[in-house]
C-alpha atoms as a PDB file:
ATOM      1  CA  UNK A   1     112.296  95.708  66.569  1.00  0.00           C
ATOM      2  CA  UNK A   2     108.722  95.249  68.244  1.00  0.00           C
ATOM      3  CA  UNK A   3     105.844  94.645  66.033  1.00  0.00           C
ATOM      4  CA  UNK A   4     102.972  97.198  67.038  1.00  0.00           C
ATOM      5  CA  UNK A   5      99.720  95.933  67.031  1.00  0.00           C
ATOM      6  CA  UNK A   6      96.694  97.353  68.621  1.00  0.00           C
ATOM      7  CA  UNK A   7      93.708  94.834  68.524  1.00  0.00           C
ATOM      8  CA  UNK A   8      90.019  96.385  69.190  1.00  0.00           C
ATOM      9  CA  UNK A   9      88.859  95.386  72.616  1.00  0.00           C
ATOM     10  CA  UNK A  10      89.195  92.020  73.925  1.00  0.00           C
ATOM     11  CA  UNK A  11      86.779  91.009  77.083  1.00  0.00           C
ATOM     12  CA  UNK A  12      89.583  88.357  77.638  1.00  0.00           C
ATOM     13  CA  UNK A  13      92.433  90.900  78.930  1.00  0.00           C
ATOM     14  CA  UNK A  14      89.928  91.170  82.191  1.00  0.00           C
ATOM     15  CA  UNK A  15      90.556  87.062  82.386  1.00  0.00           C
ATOM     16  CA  UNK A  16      94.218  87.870  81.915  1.00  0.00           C
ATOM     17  CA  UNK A  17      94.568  90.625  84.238  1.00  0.00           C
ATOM     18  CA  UNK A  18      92.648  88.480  87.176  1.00  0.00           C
ATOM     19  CA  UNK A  19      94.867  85.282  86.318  1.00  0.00           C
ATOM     20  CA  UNK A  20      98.310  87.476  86.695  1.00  0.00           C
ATOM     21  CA  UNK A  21      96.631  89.104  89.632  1.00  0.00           C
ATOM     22  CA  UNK A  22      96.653  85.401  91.628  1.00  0.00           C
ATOM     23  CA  UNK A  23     100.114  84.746  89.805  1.00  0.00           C
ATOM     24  CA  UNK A  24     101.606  88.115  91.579  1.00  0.00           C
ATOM     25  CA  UNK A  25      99.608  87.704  94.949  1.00  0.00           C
ATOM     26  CA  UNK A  26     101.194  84.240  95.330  1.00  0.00           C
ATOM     27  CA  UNK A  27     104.629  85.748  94.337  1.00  0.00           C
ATOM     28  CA  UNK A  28     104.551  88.412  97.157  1.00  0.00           C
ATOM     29  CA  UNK A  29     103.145  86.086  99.521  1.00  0.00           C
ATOM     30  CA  UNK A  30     102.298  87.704 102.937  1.00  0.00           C
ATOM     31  CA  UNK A  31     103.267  91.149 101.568  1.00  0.00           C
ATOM     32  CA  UNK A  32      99.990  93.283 101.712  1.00  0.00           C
ATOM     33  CA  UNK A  33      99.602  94.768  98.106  1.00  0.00           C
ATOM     34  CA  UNK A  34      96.972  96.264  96.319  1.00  0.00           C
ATOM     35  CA  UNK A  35      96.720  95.807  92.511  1.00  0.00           C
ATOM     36  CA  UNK A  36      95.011  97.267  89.788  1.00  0.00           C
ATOM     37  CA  UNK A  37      94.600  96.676  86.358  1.00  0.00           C
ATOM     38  CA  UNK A  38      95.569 100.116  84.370  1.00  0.00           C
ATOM     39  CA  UNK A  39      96.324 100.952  80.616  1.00  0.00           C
ATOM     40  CA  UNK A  40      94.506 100.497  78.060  1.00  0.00           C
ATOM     41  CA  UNK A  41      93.296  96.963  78.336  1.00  0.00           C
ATOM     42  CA  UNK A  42      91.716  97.954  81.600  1.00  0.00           C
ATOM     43  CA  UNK A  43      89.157 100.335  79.926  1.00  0.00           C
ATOM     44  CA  UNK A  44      86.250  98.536  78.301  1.00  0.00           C
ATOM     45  CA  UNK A  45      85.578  99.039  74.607  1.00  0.00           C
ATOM     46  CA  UNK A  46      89.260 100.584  73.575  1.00  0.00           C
ATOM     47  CA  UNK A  47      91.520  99.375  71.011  1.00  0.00           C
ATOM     48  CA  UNK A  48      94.877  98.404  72.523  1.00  0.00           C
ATOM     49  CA  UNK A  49      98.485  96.397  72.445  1.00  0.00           C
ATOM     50  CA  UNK A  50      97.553  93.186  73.831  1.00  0.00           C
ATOM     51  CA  UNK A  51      99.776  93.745  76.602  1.00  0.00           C
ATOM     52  CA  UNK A  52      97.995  93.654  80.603  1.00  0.00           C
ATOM     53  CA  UNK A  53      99.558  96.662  82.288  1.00  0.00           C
ATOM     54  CA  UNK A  54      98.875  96.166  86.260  1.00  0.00           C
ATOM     55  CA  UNK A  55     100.321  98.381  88.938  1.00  0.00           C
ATOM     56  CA  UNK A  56     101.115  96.656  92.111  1.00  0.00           C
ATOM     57  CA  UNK A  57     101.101  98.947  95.482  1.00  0.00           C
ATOM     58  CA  UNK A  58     103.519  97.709  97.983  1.00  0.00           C
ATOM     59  CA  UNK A  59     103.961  99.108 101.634  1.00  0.00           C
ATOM     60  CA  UNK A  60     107.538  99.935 100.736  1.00  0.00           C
ATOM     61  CA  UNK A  61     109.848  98.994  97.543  1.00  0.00           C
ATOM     62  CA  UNK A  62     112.469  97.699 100.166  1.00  0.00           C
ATOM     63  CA  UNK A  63     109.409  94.650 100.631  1.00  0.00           C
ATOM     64  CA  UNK A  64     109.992  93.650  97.109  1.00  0.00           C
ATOM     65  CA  UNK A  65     113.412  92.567  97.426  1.00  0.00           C
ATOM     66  CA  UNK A  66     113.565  89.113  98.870  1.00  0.00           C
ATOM     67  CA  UNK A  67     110.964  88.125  96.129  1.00  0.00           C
ATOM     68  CA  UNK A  68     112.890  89.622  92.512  1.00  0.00           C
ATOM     69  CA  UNK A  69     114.615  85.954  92.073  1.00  0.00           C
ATOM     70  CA  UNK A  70     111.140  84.158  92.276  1.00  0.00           C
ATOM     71  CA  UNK A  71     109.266  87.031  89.716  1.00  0.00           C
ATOM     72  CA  UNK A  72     112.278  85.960  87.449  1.00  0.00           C
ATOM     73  CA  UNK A  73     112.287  82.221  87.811  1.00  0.00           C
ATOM     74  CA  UNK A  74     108.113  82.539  87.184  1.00  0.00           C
ATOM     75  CA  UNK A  75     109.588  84.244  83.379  1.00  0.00           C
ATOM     76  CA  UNK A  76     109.235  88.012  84.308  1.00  0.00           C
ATOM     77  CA  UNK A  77     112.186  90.201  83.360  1.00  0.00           C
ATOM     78  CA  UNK A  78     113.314  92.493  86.262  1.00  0.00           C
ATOM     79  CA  UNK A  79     113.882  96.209  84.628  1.00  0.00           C
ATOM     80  CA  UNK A  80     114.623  98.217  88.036  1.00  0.00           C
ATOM     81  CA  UNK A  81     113.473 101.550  87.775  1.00  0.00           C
ATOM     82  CA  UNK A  82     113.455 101.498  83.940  1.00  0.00           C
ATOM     83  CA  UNK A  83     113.095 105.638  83.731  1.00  0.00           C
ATOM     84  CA  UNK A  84     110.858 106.249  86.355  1.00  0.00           C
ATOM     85  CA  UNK A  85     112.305 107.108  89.639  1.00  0.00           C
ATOM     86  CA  UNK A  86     110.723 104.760  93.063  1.00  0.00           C
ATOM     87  CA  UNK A  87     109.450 102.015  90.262  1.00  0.00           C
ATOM     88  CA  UNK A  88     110.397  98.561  89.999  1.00  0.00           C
ATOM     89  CA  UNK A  89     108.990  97.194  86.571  1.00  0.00           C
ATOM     90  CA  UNK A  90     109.411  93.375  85.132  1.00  0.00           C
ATOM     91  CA  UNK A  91     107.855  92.722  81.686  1.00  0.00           C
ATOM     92  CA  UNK A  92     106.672  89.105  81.173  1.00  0.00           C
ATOM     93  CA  UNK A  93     106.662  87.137  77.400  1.00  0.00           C
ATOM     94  CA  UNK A  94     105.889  83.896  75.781  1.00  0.00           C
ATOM     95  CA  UNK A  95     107.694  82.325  72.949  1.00  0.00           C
ATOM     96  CA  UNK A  96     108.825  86.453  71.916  1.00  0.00           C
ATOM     97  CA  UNK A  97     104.995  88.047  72.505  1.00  0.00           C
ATOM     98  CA  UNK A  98     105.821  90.547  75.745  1.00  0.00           C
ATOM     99  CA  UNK A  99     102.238  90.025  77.791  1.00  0.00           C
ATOM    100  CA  UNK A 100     102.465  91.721  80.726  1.00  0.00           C
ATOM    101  CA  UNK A 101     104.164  95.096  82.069  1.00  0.00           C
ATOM    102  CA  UNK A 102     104.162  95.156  85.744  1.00  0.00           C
ATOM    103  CA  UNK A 103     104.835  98.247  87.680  1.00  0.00           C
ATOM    104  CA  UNK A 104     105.421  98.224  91.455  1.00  0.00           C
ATOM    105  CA  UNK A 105     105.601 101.467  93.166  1.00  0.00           C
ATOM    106  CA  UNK A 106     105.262 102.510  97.142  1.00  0.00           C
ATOM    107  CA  UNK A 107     102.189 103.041  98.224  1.00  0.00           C
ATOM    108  CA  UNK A 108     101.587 107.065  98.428  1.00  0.00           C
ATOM    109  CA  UNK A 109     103.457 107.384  94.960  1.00  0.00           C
ATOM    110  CA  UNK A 110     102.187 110.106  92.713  1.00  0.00           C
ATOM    111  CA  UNK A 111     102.772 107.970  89.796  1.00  0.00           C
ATOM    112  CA  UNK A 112      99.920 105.547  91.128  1.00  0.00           C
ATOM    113  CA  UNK A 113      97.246 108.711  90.854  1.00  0.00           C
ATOM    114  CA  UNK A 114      98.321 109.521  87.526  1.00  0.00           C
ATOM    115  CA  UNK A 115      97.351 106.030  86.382  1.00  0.00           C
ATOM    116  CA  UNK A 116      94.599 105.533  87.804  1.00  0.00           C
ATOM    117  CA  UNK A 117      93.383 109.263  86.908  1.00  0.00           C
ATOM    118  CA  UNK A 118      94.348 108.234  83.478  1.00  0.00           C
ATOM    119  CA  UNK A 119      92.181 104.770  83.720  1.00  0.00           C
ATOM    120  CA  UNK A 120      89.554 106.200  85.243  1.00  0.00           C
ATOM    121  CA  UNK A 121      88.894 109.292  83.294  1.00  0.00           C
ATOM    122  CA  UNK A 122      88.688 106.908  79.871  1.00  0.00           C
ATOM    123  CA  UNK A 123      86.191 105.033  81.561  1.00  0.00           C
ATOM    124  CA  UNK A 124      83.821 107.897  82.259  1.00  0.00           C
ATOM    125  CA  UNK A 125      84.214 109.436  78.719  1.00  0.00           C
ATOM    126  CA  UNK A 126      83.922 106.800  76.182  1.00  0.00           C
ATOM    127  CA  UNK A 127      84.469 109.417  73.266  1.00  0.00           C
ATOM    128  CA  UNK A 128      87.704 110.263  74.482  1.00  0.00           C
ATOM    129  CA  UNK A 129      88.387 106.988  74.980  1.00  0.00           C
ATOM    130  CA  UNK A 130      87.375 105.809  71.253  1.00  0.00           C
ATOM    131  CA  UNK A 131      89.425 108.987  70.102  1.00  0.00           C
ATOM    132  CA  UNK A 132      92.711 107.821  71.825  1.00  0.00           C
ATOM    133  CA  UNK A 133      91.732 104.446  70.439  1.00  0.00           C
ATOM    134  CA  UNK A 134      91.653 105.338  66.456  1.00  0.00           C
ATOM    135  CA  UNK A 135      95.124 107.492  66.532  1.00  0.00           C
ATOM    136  CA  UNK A 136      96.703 104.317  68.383  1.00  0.00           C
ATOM    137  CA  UNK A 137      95.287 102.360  65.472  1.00  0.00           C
ATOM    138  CA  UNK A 138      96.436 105.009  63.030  1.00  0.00           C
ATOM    139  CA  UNK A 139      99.796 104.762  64.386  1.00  0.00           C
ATOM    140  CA  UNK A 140     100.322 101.468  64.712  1.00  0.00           C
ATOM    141  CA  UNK A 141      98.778 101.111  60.868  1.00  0.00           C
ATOM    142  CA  UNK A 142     101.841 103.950  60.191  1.00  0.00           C
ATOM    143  CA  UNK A 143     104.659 102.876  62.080  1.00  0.00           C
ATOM    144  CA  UNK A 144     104.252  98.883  62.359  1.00  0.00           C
ATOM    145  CA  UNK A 145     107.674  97.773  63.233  1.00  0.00           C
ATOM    146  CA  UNK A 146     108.508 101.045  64.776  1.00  0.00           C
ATOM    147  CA  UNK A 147     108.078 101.035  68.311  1.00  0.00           C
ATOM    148  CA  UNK A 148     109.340 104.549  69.314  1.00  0.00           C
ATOM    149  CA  UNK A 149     107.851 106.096  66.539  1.00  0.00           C
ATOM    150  CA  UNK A 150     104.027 104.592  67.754  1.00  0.00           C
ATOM    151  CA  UNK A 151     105.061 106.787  71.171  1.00  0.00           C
ATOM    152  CA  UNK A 152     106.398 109.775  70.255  1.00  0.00           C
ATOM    153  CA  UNK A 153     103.188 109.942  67.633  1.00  0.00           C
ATOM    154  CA  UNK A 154     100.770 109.560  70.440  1.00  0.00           C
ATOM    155  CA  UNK A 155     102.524 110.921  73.308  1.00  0.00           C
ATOM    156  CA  UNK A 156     101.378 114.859  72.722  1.00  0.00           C
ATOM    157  CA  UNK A 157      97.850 113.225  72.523  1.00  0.00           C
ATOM    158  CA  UNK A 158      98.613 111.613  76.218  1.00  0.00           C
ATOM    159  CA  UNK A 159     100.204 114.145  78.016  1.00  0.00           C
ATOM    160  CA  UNK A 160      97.204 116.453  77.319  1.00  0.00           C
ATOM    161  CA  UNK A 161      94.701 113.613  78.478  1.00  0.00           C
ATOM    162  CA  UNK A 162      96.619 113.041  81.628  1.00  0.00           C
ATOM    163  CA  UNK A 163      96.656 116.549  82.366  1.00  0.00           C
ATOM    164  CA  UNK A 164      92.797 116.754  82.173  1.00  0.00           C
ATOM    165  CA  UNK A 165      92.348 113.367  83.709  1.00  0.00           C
ATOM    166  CA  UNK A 166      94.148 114.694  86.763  1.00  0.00           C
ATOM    167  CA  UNK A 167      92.149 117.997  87.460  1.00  0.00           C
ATOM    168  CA  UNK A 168      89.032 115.819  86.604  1.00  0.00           C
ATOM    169  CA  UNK A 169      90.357 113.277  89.506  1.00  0.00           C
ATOM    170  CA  UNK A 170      90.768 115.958  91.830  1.00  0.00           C
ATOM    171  CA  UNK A 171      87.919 117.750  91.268  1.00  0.00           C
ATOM    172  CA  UNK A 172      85.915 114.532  91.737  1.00  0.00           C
ATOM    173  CA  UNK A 173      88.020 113.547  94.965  1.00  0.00           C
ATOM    174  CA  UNK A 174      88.948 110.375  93.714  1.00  0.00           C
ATOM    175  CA  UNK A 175      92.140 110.601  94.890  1.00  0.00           C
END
């Protein structure tokens, strides 16, 4: 089992977002992507797993293929689809501490809104933010070597913030 630990907010998961940023654009090559840096980590101020979630936009999944064997000879762990439909996801660790989760969908994909609604919405509402922050901490203080148990306690929590993060999004046209 996973050990679940949520650290308060460290300005050094922007460093480590930006480094694995260069480390996937070098990857894809000549492949026009657009990344961003999404979860937790990427929203200033909130307590998180020290794990650098970035979602990579590609102009098709097809234009990820010839470049899977390189992602896994540079360490990451190719997970296909991994329970989300049109994804490709790789997790990256170091000496058993998972660092990265990397999520590659099409450009166009729904699932890239959500995140970004998601990011973006704990960014412009701080409380929120610090109130998602103390029940991860909560959990993770209750369920420390119980990694499904740290979801399913949160996940009512998220699906409700998503939903409002989305009609804020729209409302706001930031979509």
């Amino acid at each position: 089992m996973r050990k679940v630990e949520v650290l308060s907010y460290q300005t050094e998961w922007k460093v480590r977002y930006q480094n694995e940023k260069k480390k996937i654009r070098n990857l894809l090559k000549n492949v026009p992507i657009t990344t961003h840096h999404i979860g937790s980590t990427s929203v200033e101020g909130l307590a998180a797993k020290p794990i650098i979630d970035i979602l990579v936009e590609l102009p098709t999944l097809e234009s990820l293929n010839p470049f899977i064997d390189e992602f896994v000879e540079e360490g990451y762990v190719f997970k296909g689809e991994n329970g989300i439909p049109k994804r490709r996801y790789f997790q990256f660790e170091k000496d058993g501490t998972r660092l990265v989760h990397l999520h590659m969908y099409q450009k166009g994909n729904d699932e890239i809104h959500r995140h970004i609604a998601f990011r973006d919405y704990l960014r412009e509402f701080p409380n929120e933010a610090k109130q998602y922050g103390e029940i991860k901490q909560q959990l993770a203080k209750q369920f420390p070597s119980d990694i499904a148990a740290y979801i399913n306690g949160k996940h009512e929590f998220v699906k409700a913030m998503e939903r409002k993060a989305l009609e804020w999004y729209k409302k706001n046209e930031k979509g």
